[in-house]
N, C-alpha and C. Protein backbone atom coordinates (compact mmCIF):
# COMPACT_ATOMS: atom_id res chain seq x y z
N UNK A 1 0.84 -1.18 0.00
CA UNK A 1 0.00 0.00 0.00
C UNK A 1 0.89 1.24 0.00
N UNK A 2 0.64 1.95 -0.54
CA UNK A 2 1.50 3.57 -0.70
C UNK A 2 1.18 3.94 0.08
N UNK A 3 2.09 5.10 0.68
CA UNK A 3 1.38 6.17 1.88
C UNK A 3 1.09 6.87 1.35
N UNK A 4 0.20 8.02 1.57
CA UNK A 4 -0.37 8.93 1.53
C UNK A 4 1.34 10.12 1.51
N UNK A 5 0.97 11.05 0.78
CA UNK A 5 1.88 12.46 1.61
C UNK A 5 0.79 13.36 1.73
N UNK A 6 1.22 13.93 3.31
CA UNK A 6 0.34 15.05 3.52
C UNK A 6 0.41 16.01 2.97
N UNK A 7 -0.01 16.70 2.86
CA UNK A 7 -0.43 17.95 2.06
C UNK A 7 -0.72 18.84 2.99
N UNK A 8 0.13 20.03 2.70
CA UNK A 8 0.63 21.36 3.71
C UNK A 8 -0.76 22.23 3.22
N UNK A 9 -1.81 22.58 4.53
CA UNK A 9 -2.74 23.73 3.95
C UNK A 9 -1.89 25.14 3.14
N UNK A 10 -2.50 25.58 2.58
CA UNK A 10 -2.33 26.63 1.55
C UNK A 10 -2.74 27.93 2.68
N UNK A 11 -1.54 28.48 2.87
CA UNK A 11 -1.97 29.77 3.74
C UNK A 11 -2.23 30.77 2.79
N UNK A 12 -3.06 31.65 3.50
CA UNK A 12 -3.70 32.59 2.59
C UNK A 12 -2.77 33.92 2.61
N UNK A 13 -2.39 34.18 1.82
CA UNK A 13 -1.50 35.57 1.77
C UNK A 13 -2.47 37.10 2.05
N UNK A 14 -1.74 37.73 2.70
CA UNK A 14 -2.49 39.14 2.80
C UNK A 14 -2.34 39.68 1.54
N UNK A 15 -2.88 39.82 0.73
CA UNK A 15 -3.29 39.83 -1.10
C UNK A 15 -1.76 40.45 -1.38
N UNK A 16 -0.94 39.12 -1.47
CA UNK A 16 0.77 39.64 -1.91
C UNK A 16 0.54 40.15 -3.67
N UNK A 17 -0.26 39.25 -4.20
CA UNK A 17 -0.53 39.64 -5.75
C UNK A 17 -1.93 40.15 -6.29
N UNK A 18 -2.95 40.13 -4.67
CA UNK A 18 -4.32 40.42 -5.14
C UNK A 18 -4.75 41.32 -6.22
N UNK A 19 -3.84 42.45 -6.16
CA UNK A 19 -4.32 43.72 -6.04
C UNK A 19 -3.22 44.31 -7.44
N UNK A 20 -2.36 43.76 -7.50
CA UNK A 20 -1.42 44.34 -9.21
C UNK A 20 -2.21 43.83 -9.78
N UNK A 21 -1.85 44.62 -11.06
CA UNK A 21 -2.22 43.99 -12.39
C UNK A 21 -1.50 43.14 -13.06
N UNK A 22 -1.99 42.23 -13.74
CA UNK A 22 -1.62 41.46 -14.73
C UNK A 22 -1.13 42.15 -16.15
N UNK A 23 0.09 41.26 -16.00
CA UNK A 23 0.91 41.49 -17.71
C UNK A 23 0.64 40.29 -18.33
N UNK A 24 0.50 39.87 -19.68
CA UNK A 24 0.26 39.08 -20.55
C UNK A 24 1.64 38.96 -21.08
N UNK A 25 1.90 37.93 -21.39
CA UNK A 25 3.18 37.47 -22.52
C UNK A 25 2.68 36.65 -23.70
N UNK A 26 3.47 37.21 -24.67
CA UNK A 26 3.23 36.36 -25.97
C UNK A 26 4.73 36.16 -26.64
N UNK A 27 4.42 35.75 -27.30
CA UNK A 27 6.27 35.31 -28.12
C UNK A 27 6.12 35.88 -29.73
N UNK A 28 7.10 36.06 -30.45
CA UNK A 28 7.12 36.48 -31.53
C UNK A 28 8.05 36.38 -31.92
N UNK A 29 8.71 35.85 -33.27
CA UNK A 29 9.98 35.50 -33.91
C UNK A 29 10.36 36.81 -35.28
N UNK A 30 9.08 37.58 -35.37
CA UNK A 30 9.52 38.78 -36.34
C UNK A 30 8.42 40.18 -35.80
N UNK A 31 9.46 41.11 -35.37
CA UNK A 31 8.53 42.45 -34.32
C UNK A 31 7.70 43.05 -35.31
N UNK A 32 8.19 43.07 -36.80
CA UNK A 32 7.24 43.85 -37.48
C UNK A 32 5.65 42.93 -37.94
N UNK A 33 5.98 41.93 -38.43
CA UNK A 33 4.83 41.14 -38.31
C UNK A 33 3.93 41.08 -36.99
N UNK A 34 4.49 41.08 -36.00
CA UNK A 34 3.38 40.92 -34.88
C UNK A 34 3.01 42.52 -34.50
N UNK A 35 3.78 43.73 -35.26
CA UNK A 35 2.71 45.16 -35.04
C UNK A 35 2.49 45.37 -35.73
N UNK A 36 2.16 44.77 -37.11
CA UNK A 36 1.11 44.87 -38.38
C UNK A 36 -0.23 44.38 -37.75
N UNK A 37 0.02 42.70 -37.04
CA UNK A 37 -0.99 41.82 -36.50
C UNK A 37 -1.71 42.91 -35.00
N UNK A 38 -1.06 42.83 -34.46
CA UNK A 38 -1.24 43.52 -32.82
C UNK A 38 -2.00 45.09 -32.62
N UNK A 39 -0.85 45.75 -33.55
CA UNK A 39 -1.16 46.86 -33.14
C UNK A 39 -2.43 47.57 -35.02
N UNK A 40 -1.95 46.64 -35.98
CA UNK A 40 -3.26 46.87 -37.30
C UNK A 40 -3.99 46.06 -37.09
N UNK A 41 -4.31 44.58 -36.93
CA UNK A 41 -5.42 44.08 -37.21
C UNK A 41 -6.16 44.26 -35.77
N UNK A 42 -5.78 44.03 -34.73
CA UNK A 42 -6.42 44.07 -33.15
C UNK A 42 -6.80 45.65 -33.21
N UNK A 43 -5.49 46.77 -32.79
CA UNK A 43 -6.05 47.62 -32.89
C UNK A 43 -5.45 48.48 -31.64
N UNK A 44 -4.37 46.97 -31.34
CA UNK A 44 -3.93 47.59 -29.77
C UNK A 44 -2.99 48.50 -30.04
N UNK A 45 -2.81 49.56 -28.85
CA UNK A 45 -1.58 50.60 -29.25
C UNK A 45 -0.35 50.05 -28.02
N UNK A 46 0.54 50.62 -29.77
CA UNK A 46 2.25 49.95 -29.15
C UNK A 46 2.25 51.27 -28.09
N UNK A 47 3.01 50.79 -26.91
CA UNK A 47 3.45 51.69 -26.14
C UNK A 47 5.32 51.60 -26.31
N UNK A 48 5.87 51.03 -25.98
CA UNK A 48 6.99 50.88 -26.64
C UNK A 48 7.87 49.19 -27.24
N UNK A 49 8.92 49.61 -27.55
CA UNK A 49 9.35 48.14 -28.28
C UNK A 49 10.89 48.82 -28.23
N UNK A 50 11.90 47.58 -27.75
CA UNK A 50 12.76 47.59 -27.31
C UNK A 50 13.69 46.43 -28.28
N UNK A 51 14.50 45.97 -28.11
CA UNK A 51 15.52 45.16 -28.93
C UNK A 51 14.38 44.03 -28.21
N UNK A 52 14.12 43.60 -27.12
CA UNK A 52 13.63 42.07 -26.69
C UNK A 52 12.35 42.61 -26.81
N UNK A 53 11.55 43.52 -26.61
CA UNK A 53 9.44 42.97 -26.56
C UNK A 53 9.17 44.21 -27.33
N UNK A 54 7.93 44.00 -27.30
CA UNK A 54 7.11 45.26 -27.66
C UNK A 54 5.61 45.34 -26.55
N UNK A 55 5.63 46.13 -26.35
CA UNK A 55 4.20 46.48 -25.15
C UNK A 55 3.36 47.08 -25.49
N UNK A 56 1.99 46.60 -25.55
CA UNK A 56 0.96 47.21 -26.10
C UNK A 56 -0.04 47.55 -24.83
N UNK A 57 -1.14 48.10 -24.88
CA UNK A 57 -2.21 48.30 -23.96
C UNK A 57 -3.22 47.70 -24.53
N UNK A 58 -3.89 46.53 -23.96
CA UNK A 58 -4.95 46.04 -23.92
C UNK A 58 -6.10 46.48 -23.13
N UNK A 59 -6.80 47.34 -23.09
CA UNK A 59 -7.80 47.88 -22.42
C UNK A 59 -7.25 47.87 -21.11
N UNK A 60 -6.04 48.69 -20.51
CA UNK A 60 -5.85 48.64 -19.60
C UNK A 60 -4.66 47.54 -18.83
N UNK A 61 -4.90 46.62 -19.23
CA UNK A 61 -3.60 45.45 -19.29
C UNK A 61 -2.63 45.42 -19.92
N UNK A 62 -1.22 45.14 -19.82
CA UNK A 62 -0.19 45.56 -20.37
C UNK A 62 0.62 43.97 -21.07
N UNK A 63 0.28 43.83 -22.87
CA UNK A 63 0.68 42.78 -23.48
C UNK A 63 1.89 43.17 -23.87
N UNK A 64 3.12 42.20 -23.70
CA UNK A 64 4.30 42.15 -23.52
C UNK A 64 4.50 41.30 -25.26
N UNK A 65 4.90 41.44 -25.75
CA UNK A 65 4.99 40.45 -27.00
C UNK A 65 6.77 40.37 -26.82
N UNK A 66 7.22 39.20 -27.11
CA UNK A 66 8.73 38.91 -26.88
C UNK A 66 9.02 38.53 -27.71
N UNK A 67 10.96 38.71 -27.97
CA UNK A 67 10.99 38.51 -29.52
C UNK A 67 12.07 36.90 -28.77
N UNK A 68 11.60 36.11 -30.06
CA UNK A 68 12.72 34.47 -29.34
C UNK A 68 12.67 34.15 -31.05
N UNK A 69 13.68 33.11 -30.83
CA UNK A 69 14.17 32.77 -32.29
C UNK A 69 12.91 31.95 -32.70
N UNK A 70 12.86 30.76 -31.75
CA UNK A 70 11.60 30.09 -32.17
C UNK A 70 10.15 30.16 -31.04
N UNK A 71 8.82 30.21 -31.28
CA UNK A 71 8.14 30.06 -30.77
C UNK A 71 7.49 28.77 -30.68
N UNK A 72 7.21 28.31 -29.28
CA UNK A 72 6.58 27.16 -29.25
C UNK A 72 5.14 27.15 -29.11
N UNK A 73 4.69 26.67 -29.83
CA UNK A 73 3.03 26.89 -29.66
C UNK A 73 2.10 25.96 -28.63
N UNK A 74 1.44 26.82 -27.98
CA UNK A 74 0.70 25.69 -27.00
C UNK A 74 -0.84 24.75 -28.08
N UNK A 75 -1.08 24.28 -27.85
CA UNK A 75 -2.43 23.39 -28.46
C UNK A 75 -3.76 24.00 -27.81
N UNK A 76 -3.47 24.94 -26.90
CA UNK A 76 -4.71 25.70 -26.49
C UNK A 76 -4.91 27.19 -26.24
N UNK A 77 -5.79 27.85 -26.04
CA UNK A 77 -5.61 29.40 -26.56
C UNK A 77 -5.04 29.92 -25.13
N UNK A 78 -4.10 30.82 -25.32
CA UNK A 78 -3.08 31.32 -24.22
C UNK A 78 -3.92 32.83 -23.93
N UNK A 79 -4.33 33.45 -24.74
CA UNK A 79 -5.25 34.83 -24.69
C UNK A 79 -6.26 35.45 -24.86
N UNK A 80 -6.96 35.92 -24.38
CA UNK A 80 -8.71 36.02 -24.89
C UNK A 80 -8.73 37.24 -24.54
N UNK A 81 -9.80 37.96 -25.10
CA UNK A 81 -10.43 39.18 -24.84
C UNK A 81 -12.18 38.98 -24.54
N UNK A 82 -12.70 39.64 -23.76
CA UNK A 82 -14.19 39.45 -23.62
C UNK A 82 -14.36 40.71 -24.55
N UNK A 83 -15.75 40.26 -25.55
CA UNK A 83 -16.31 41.25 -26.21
C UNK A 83 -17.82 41.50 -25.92
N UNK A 84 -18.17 42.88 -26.14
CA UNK A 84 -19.88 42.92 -25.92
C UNK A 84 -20.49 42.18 -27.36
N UNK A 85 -20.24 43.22 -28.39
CA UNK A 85 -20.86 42.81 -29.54
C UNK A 85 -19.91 41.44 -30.42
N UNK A 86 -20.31 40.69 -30.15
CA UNK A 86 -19.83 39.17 -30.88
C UNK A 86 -19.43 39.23 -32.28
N UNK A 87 -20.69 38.85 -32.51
CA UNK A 87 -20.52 39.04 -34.39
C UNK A 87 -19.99 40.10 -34.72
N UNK A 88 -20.22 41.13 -34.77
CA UNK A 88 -19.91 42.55 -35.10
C UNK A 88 -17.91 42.57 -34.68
N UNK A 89 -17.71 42.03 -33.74
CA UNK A 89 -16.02 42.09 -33.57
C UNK A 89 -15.70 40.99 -34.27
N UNK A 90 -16.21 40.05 -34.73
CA UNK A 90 -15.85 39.22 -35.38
C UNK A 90 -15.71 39.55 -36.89
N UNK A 91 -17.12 40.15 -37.66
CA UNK A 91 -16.78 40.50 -38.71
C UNK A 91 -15.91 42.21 -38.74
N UNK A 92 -15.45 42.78 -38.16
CA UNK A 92 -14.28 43.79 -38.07
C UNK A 92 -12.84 43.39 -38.06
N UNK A 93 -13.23 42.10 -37.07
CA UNK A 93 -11.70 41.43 -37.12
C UNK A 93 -11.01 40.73 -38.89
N UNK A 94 -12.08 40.38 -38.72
CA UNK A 94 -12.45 39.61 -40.72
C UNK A 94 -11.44 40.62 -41.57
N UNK A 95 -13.13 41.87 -41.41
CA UNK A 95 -12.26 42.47 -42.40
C UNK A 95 -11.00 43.30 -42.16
N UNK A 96 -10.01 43.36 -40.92
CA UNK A 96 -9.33 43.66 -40.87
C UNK A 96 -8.21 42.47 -41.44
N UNK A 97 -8.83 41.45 -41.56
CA UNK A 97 -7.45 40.11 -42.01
C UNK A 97 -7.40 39.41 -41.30
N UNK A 98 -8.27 39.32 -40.39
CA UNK A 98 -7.83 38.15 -39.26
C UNK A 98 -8.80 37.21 -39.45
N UNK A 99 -7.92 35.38 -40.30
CA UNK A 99 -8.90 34.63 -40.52
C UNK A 99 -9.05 33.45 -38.75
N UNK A 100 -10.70 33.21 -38.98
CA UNK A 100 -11.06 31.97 -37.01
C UNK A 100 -10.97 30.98 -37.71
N UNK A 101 -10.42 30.24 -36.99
CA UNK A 101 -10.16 28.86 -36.74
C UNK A 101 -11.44 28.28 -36.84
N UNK A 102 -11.63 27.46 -37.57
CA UNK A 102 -12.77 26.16 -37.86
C UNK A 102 -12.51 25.16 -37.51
N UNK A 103 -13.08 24.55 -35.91
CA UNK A 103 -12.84 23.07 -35.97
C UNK A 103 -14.12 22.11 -35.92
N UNK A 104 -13.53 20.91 -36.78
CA UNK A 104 -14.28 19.75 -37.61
C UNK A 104 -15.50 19.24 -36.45
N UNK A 105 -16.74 19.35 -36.66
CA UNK A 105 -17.25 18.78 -35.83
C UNK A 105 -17.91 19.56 -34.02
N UNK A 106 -17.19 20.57 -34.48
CA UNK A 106 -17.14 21.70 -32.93
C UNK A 106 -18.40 22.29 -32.93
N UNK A 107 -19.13 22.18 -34.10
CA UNK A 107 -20.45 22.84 -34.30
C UNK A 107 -20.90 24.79 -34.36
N UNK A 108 -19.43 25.14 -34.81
CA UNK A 108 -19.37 26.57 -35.24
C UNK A 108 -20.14 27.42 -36.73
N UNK A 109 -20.46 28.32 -36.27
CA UNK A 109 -21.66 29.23 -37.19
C UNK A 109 -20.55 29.31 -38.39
N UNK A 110 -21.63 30.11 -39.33
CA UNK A 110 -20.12 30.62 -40.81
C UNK A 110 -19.17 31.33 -40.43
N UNK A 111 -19.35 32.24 -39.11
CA UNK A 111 -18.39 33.12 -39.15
C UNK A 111 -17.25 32.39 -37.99
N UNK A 112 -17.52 31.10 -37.20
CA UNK A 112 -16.79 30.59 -36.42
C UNK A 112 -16.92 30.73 -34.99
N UNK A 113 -18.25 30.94 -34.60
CA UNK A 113 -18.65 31.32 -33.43
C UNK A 113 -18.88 30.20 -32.60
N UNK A 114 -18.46 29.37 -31.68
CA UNK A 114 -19.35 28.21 -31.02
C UNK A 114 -19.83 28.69 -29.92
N UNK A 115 -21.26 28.28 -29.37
CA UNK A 115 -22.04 28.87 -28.35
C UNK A 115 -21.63 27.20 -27.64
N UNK A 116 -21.08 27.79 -26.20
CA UNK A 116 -20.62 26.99 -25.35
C UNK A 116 -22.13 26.20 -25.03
N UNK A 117 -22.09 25.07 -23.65
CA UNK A 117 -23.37 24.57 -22.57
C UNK A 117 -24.03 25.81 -22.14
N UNK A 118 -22.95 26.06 -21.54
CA UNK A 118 -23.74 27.18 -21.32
C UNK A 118 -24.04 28.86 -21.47
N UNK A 119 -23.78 28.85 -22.62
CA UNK A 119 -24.36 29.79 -24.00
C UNK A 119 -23.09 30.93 -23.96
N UNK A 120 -22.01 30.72 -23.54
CA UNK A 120 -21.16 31.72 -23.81
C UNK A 120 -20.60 31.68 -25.45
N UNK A 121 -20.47 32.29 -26.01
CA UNK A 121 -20.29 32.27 -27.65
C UNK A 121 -18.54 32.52 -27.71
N UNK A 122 -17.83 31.90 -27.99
CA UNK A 122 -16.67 31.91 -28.46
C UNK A 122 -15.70 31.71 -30.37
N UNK A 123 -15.09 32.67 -30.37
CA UNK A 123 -14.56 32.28 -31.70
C UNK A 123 -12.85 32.26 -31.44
N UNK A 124 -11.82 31.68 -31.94
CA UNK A 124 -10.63 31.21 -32.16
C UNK A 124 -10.02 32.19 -33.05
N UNK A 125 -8.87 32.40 -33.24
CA UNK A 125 -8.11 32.82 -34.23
C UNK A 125 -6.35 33.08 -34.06
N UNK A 126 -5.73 32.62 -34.54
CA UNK A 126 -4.15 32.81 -34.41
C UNK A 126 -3.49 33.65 -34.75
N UNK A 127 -2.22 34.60 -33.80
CA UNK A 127 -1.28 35.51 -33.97
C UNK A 127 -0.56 34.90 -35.25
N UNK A 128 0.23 35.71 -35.84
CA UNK A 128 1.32 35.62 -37.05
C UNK A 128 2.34 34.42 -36.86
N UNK A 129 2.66 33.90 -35.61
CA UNK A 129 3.50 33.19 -34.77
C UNK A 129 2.82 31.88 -34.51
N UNK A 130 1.53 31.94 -34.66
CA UNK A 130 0.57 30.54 -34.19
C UNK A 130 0.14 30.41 -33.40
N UNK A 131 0.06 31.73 -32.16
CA UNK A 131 -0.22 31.14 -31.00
C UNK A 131 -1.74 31.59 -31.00
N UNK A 132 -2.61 30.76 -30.21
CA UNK A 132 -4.47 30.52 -30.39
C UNK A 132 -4.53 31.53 -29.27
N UNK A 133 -5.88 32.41 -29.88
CA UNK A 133 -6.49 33.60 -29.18
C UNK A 133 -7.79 33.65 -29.19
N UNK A 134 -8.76 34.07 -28.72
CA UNK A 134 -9.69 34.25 -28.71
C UNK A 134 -10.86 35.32 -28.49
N UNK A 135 -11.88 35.25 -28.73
CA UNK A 135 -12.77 36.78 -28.40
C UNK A 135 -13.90 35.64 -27.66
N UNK A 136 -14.50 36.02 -26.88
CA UNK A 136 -15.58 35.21 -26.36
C UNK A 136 -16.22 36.57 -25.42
N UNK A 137 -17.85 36.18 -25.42
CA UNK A 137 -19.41 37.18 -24.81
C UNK A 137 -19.34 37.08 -23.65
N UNK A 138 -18.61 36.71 -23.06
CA UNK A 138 -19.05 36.20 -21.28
C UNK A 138 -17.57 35.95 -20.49
């Protein structure tokens, strides 16, 4: 029989990180491609860009884009934005160039929308680099 290991309760910190904000990281292997993508098709504004990142403002949140030789891509979406109007950011994103991800069987509208269990509407789409993003209602 294995023993068990106990498991140390989780003390609660007096909010050591409650209360900062969150930075986002992304990776990028060419800076001008990802502020054609970032800062033309999204819409975000560069705040600055340095030999290693470029920093944009995301409604307030601060996206770090990093430059590395190669990027490794995760198999699941690393970034999302909540939107009010769905469709409507979806077809802006369109016609700005940004093609969503269609997957086989996922049961997504024409424009790539899947309405979750429980009815949150999500659509997919990938940075210049590959990495999966998303816009989702909820």
């Amino acid at each position: 029989m294995k023993k068990k290991k106990a498991t140390r309760p989780v003390k609660k910190a007096a909010s050591v990180l409650g209360r900062s904000p969150v930075m986002a990281f992304l990776a990028t292997t060419d800076f001008e491609r990802a502020k054609t993508f970032f800062a033309g098709a999204l819409g975000l504004k560069l705040l600055e860009q340095d030999g290693f990142a470029q920093v944009y403002d995301a409604a307030g949140t601060l996206l770090r884009v990093v430059k590395v030789e190669d990027v490794t891509v995760a198999p699941y979406t690393v970034l999302g934005w909540r939107v009010k109007e769905m469709k409507a950011t979806v077809k802006k994103l369109i016609a700005a160039g940004v093609k969503f991800e269609i997957y086989r069987g996922f049961g997504q509208d024409e424009l790539g929308i899947w309405t979750a269990p429980g009815g949150t509407r999500v659509a997919w789409f990938k940075d210049p680099d590959g990495n999966l993003l998303s816009i989702s209602d909820n």
